[in-house]
N, C-alpha and C. Protein backbone atom coordinates (compact mmCIF):
# COMPACT_ATOMS: atom_id res chain seq x y z
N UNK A 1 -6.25 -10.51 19.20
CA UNK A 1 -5.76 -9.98 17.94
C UNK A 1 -4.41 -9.33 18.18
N UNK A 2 -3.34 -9.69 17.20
CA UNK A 2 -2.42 -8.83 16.87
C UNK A 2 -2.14 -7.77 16.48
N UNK A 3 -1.96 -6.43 17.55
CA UNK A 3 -1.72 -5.15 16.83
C UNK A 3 0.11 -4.95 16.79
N UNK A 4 0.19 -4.00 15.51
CA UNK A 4 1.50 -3.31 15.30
C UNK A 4 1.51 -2.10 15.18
N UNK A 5 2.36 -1.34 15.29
CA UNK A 5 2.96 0.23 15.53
C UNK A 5 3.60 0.60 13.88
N UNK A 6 3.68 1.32 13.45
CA UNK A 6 4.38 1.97 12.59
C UNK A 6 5.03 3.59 12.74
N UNK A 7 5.95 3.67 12.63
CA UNK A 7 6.83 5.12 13.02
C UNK A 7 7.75 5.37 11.72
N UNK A 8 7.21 6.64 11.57
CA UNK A 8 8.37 7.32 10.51
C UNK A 8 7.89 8.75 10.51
N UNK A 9 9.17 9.72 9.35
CA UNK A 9 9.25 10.94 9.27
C UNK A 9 7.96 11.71 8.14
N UNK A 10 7.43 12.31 8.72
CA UNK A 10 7.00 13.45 7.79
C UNK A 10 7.68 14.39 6.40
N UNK A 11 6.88 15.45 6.24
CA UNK A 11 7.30 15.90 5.21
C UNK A 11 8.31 16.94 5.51
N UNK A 12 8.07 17.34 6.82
CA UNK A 12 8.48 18.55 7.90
C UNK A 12 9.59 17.73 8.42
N UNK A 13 9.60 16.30 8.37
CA UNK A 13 10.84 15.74 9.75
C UNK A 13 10.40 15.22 10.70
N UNK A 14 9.19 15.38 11.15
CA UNK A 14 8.45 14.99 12.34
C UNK A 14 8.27 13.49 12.92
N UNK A 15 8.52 12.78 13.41
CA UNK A 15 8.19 11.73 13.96
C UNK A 15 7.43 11.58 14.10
N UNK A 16 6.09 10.67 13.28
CA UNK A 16 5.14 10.27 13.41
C UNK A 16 4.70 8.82 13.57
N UNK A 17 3.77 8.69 14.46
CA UNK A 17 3.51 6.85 14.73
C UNK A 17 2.32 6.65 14.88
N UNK A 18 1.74 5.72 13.99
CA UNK A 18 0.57 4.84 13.68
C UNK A 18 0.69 3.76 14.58
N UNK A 19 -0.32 3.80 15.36
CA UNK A 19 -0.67 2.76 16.45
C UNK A 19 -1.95 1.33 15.46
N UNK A 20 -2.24 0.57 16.80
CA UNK A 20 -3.24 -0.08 16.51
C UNK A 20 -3.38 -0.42 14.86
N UNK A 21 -2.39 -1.08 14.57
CA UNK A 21 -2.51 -1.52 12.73
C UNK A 21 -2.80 -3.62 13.73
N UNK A 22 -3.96 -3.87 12.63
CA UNK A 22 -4.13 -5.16 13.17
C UNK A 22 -3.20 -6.04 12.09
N UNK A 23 -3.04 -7.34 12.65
CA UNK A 23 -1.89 -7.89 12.23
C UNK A 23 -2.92 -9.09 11.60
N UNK A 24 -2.90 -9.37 9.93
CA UNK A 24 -3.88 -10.37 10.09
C UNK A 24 -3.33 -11.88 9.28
N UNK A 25 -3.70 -12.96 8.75
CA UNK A 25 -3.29 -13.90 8.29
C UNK A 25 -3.19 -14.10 6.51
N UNK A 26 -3.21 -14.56 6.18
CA UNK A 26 -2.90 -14.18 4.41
C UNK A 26 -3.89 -14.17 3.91
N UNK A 27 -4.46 -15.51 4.52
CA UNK A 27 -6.34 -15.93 3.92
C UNK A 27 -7.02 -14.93 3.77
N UNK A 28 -6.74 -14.09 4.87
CA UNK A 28 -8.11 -13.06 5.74
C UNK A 28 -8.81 -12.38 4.72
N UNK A 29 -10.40 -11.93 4.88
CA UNK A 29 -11.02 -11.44 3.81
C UNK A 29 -11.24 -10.24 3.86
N UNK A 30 -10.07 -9.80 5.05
CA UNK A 30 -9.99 -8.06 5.34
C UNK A 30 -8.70 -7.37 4.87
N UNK A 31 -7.52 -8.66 4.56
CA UNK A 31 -6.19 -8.00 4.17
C UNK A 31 -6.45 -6.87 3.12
N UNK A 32 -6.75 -7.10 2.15
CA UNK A 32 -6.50 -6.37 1.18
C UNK A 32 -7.09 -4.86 1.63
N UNK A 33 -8.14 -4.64 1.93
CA UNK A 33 -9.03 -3.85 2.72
C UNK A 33 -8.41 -3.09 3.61
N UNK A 34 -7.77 -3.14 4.38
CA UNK A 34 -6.56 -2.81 5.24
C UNK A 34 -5.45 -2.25 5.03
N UNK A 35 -4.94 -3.25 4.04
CA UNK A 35 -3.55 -2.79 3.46
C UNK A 35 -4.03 -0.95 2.52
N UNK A 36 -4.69 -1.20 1.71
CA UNK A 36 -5.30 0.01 1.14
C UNK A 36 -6.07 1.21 1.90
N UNK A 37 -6.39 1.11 2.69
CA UNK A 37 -6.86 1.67 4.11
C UNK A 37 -5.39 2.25 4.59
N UNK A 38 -4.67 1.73 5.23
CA UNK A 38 -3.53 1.95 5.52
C UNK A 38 -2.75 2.71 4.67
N UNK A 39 -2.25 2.20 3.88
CA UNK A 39 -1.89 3.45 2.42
C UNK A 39 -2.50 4.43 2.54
N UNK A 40 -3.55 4.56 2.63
CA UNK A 40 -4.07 5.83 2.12
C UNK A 40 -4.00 6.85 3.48
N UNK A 41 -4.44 6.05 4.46
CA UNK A 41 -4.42 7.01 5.89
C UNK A 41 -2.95 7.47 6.52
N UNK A 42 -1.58 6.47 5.83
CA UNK A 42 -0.69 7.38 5.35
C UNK A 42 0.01 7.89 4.70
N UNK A 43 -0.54 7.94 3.80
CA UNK A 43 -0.57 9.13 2.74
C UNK A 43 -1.12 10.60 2.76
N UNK A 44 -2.59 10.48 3.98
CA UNK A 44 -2.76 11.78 4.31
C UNK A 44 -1.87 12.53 5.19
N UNK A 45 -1.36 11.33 6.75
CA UNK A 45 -0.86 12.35 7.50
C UNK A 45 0.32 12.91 6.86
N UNK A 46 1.41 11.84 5.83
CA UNK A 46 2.42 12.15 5.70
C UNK A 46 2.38 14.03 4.77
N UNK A 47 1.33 14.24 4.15
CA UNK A 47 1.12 15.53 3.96
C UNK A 47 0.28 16.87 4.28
N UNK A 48 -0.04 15.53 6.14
CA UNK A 48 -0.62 17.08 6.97
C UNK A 48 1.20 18.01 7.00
N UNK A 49 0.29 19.49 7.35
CA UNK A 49 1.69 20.24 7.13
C UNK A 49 1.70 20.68 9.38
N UNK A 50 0.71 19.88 9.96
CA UNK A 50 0.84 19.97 11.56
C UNK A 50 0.46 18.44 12.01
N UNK A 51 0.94 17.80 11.62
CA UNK A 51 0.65 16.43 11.99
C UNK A 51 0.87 16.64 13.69
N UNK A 52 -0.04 15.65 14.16
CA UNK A 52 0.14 15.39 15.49
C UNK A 52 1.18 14.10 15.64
N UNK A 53 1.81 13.79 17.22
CA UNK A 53 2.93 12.88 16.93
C UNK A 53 2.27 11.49 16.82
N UNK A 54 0.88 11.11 17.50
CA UNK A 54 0.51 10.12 17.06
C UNK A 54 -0.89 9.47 16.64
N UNK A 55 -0.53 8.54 16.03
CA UNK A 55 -2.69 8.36 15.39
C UNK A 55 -2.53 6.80 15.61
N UNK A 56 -3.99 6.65 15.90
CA UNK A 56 -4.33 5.27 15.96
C UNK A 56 -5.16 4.99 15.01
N UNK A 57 -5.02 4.19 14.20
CA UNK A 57 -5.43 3.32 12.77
C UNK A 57 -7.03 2.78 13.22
N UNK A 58 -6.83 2.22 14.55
CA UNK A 58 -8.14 1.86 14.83
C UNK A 58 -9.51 2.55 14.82
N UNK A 59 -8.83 3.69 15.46
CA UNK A 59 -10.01 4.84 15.27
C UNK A 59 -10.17 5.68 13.76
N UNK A 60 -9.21 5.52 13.15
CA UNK A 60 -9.56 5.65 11.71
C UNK A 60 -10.26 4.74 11.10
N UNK A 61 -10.33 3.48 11.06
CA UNK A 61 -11.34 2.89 10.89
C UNK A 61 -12.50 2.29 11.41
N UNK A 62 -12.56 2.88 12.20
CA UNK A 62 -14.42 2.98 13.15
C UNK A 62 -15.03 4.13 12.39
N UNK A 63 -14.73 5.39 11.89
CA UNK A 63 -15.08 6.48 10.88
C UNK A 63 -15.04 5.61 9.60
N UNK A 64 -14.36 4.75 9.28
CA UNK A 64 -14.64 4.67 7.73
C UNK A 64 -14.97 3.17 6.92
N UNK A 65 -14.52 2.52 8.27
CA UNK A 65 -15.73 1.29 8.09
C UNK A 65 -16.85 0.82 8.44
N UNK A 66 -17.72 0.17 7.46
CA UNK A 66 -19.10 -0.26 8.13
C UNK A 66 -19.05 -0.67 9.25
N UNK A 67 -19.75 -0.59 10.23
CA UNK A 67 -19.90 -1.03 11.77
C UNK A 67 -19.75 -2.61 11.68
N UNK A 68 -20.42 -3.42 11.47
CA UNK A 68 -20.35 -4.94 10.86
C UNK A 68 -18.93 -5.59 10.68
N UNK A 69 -18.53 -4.70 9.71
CA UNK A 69 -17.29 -5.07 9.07
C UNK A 69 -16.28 -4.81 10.16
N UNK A 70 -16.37 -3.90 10.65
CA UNK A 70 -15.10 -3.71 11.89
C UNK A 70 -15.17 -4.33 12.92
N UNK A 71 -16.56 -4.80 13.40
CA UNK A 71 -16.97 -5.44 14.78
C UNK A 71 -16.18 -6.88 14.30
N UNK A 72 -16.36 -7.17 12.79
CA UNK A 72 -15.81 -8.63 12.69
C UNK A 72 -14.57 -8.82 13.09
N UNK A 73 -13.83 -7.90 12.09
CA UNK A 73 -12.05 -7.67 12.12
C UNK A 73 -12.03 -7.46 13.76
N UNK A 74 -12.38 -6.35 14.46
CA UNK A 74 -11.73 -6.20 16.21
C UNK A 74 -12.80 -7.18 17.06
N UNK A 75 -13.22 -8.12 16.38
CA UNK A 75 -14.24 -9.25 17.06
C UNK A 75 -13.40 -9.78 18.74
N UNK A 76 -13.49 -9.60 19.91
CA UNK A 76 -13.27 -10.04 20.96
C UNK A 76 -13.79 -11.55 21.20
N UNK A 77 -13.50 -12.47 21.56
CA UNK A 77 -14.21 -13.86 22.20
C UNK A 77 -14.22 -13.49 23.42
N UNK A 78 -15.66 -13.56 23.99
CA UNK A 78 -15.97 -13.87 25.46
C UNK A 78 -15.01 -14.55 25.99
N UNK A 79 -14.94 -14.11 27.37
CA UNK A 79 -13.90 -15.79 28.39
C UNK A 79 -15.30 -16.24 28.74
N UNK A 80 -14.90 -17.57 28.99
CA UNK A 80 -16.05 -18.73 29.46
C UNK A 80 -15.97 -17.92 31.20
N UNK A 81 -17.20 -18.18 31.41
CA UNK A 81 -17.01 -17.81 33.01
C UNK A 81 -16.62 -16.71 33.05
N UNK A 82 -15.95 -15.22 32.70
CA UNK A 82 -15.79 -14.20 32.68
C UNK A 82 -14.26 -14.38 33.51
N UNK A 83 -14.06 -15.35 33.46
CA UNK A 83 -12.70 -15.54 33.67
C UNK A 83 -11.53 -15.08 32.90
């Protein structure tokens, strides 16, 4: 899977960066889900008034998505042979 970074300023000035944003295809039946997820998670930090300098998206959504639903989206494929 494709992850991306996002970085920008706070309300304070602060440099803040969102890690682990998954990168997905147009079809996908998680975009929309995500994209709104994302909005919203920054929308909170951008008006924490002590933001920390960085958050990972991923672990925001292990708290706020069904277990199922996230195991699908960060789904790993085995290597054959553990190769």
């Amino acid at each position: 899977m494709l992850l991306k970074s996002l970085e920008f300023k706070n309300v304070v000035g602060q440099k803040v960066k969102v890690m682990d944003i998954p990168v997905l295809e147009e079809d996908s039946t998680y975009k929309f889900m995500i994209q709104v997820r994302l909005q919203t998670y920054i929308a909170s930090i951008y008006k924490e008034k002590n933001p920390r300098k960085s958050y990972s998206f991923r672990d925001y959504l292990k708290k706020v998505m069904k277990w199922p639903d996230y195991e699908q989206l960060f789904k790993v494929d085995e290597l054959k042979n553990n190769a």
